[in-house]
N, C-alpha and C. Protein backbone atom coordinates (compact mmCIF):
# COMPACT_ATOMS: atom_id res chain seq x y z
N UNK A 1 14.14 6.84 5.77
CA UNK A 1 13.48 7.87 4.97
C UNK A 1 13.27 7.36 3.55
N UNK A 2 12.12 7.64 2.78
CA UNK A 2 11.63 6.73 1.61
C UNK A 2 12.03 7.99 0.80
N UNK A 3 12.37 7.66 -0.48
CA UNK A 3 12.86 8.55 -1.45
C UNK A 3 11.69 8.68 -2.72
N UNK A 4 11.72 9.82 -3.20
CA UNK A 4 10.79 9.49 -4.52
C UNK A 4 11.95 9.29 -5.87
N UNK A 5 11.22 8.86 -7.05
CA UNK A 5 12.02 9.01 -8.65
C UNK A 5 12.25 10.66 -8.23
N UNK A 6 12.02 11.49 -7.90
CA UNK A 6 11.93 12.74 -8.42
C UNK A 6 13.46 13.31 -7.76
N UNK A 7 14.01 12.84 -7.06
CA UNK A 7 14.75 12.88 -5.98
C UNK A 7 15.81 12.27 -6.08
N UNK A 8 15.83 11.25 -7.37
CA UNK A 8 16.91 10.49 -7.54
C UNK A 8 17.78 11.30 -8.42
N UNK A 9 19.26 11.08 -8.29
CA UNK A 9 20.37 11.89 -9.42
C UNK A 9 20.66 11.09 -10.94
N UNK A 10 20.80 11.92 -11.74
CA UNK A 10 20.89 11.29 -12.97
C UNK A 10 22.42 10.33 -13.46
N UNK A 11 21.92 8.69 -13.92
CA UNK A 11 22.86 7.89 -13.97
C UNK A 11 22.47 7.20 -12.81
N UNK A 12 21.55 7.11 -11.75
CA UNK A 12 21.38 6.11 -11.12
C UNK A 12 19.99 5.09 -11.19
N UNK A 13 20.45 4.07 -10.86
CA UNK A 13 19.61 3.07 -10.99
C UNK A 13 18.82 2.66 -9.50
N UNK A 14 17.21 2.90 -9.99
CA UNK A 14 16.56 2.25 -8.29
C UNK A 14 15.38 1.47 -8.41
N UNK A 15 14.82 0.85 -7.97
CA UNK A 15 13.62 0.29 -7.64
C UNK A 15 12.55 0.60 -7.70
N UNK A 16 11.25 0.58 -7.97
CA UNK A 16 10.18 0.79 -7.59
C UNK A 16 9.66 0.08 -6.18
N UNK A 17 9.60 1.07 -5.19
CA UNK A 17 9.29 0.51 -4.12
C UNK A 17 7.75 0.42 -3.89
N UNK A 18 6.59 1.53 -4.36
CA UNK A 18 5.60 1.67 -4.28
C UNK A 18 4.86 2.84 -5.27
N UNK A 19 3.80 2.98 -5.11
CA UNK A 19 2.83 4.20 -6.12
C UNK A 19 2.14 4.75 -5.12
N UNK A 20 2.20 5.89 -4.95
CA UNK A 20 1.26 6.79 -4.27
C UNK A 20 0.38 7.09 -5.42
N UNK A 21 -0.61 8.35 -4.65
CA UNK A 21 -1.50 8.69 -5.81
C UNK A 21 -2.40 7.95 -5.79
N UNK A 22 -3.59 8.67 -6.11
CA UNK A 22 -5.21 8.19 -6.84
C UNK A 22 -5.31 7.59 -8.26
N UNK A 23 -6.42 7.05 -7.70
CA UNK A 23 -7.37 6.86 -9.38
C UNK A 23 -6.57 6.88 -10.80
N UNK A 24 -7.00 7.92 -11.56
CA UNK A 24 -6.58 7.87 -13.18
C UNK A 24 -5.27 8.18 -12.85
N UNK A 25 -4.58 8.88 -12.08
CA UNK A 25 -2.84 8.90 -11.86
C UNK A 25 -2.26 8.25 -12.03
N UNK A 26 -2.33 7.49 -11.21
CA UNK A 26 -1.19 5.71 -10.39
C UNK A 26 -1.86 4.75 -11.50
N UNK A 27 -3.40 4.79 -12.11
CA UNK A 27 -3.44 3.70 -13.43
C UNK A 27 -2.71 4.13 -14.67
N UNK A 28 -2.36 5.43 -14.60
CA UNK A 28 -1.66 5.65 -16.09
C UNK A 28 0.16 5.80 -15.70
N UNK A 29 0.18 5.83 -14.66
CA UNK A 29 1.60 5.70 -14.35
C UNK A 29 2.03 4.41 -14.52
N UNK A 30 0.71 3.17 -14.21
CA UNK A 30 1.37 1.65 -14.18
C UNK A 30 1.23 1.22 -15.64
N UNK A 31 0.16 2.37 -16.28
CA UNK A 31 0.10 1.56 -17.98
C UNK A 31 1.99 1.78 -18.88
N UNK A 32 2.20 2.77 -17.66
CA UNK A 32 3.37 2.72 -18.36
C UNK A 32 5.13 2.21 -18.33
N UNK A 33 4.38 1.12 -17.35
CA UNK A 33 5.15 0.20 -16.82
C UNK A 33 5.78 0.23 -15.80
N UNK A 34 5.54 1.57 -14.81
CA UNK A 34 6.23 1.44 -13.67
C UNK A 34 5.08 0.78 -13.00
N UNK A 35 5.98 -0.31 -12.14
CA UNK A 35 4.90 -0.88 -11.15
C UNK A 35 6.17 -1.28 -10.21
N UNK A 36 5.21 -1.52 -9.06
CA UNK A 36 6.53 -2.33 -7.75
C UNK A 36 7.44 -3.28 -8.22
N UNK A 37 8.73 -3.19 -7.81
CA UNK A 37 9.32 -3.97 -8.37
C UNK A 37 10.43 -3.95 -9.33
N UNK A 38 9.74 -2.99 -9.99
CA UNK A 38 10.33 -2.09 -11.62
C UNK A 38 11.68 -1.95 -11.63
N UNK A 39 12.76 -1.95 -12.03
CA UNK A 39 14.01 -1.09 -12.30
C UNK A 39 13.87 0.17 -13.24
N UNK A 40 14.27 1.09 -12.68
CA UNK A 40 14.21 2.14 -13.14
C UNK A 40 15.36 3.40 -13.66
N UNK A 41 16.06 3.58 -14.80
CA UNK A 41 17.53 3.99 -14.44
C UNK A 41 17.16 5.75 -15.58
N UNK A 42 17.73 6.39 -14.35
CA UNK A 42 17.33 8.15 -14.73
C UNK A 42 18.17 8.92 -15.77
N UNK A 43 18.18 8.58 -16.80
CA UNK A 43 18.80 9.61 -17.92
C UNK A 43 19.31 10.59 -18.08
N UNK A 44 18.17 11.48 -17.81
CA UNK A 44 18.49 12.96 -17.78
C UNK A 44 17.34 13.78 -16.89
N UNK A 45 17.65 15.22 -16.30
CA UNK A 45 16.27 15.79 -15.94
C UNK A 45 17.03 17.62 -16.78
N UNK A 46 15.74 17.68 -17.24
CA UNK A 46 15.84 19.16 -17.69
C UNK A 46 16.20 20.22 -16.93
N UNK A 47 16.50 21.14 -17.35
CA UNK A 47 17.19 21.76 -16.69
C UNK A 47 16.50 22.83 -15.17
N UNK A 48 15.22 23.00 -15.79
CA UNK A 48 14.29 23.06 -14.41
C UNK A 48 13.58 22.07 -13.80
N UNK A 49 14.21 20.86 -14.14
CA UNK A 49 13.80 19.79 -12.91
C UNK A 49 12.38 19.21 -13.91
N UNK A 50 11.59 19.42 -14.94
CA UNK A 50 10.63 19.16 -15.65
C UNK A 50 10.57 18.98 -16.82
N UNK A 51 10.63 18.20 -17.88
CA UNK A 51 10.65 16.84 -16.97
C UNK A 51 11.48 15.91 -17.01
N UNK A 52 11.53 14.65 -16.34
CA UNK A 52 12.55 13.77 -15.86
C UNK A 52 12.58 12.72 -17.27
N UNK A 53 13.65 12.35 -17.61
CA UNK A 53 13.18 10.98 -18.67
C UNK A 53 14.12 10.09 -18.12
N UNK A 54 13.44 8.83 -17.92
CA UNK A 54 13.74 7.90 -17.20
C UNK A 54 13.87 6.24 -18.49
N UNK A 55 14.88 5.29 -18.04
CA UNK A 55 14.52 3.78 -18.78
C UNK A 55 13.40 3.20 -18.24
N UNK A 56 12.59 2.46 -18.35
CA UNK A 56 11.70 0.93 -17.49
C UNK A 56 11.62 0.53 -18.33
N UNK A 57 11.83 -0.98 -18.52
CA UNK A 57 11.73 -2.12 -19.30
C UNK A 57 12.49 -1.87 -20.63
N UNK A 58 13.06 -0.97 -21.30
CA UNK A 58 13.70 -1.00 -22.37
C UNK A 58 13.61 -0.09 -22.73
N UNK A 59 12.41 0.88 -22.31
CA UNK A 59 11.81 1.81 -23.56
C UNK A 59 12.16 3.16 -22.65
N UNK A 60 12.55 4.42 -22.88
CA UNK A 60 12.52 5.82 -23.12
C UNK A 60 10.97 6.45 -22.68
N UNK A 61 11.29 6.83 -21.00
CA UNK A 61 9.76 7.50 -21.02
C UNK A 61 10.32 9.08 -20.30
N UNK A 62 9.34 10.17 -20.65
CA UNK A 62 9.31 11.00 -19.80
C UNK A 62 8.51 11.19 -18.79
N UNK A 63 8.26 11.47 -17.45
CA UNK A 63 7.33 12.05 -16.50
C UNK A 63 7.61 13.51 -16.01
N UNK A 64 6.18 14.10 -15.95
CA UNK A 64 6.28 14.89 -14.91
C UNK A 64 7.30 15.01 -13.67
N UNK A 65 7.28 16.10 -13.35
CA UNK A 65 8.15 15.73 -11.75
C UNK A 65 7.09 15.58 -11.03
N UNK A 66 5.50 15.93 -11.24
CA UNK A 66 4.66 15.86 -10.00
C UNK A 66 4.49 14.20 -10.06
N UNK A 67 4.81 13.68 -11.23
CA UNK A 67 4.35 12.06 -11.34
C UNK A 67 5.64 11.68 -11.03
N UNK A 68 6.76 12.01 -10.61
CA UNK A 68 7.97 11.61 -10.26
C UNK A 68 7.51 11.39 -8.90
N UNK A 69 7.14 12.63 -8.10
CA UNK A 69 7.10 12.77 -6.91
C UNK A 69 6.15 11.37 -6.21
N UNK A 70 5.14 10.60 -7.12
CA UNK A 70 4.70 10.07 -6.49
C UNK A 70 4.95 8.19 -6.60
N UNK A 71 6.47 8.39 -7.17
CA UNK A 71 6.80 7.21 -7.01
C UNK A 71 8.51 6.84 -6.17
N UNK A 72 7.48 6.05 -5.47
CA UNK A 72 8.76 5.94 -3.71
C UNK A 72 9.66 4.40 -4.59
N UNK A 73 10.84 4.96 -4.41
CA UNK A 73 11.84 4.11 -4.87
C UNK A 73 12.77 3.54 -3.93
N UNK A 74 14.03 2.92 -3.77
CA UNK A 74 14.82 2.62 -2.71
C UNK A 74 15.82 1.82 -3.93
C-alpha cells in the first residue's frame, strides 16, 4: 500500500517516491524541491490537518494537505 506526505506522522522522515497530479500542480510542487528521490522530514501539521510544514533540502516549506495528498512517499 503506497502512502502519501499527507499521511505521514509528525517527526518522521520519508522519501519521495513519486508526484501525482497534473500540469501547473506537480510543476510547482517540483519548483519547490520535492522531486523523486527527495528526503522529506514532517515538522508539524496544524491542528486541522491544514497545513502541513515539512523540511526538503534545508529550507522550511508549507503545503496544502490537497498537495500533500499528491505526493506518494515510502
Amino acid at each position: 500500500m503506497e502512502k502519501t506526505l499527507r499521511e505521514v506522522k509528525i517527526g518522521e522522515t520519508v522519501t519521495v517516491k513519486k508526484l501525482t497530479g497534473d500540469g501547473p500542480v506537480k510543476r510547482r510542487i517540483m519548483d519547490m524541491g520535492i522531486t523523486k528521490g527527495v528526503e522529506v522530514y514532517v515538522r508539524k501539521v496544524a491542528p486541522l490537518g491544514d497545513p502541513v510544514e515539512v523540511t526538503v533540502r534545508g529550507y522550511e516549506l508549507s503545503l496544502r494537505k490537497a498537495d500533500a495528498g499528491m505526493i506518494l512517499v515510502g
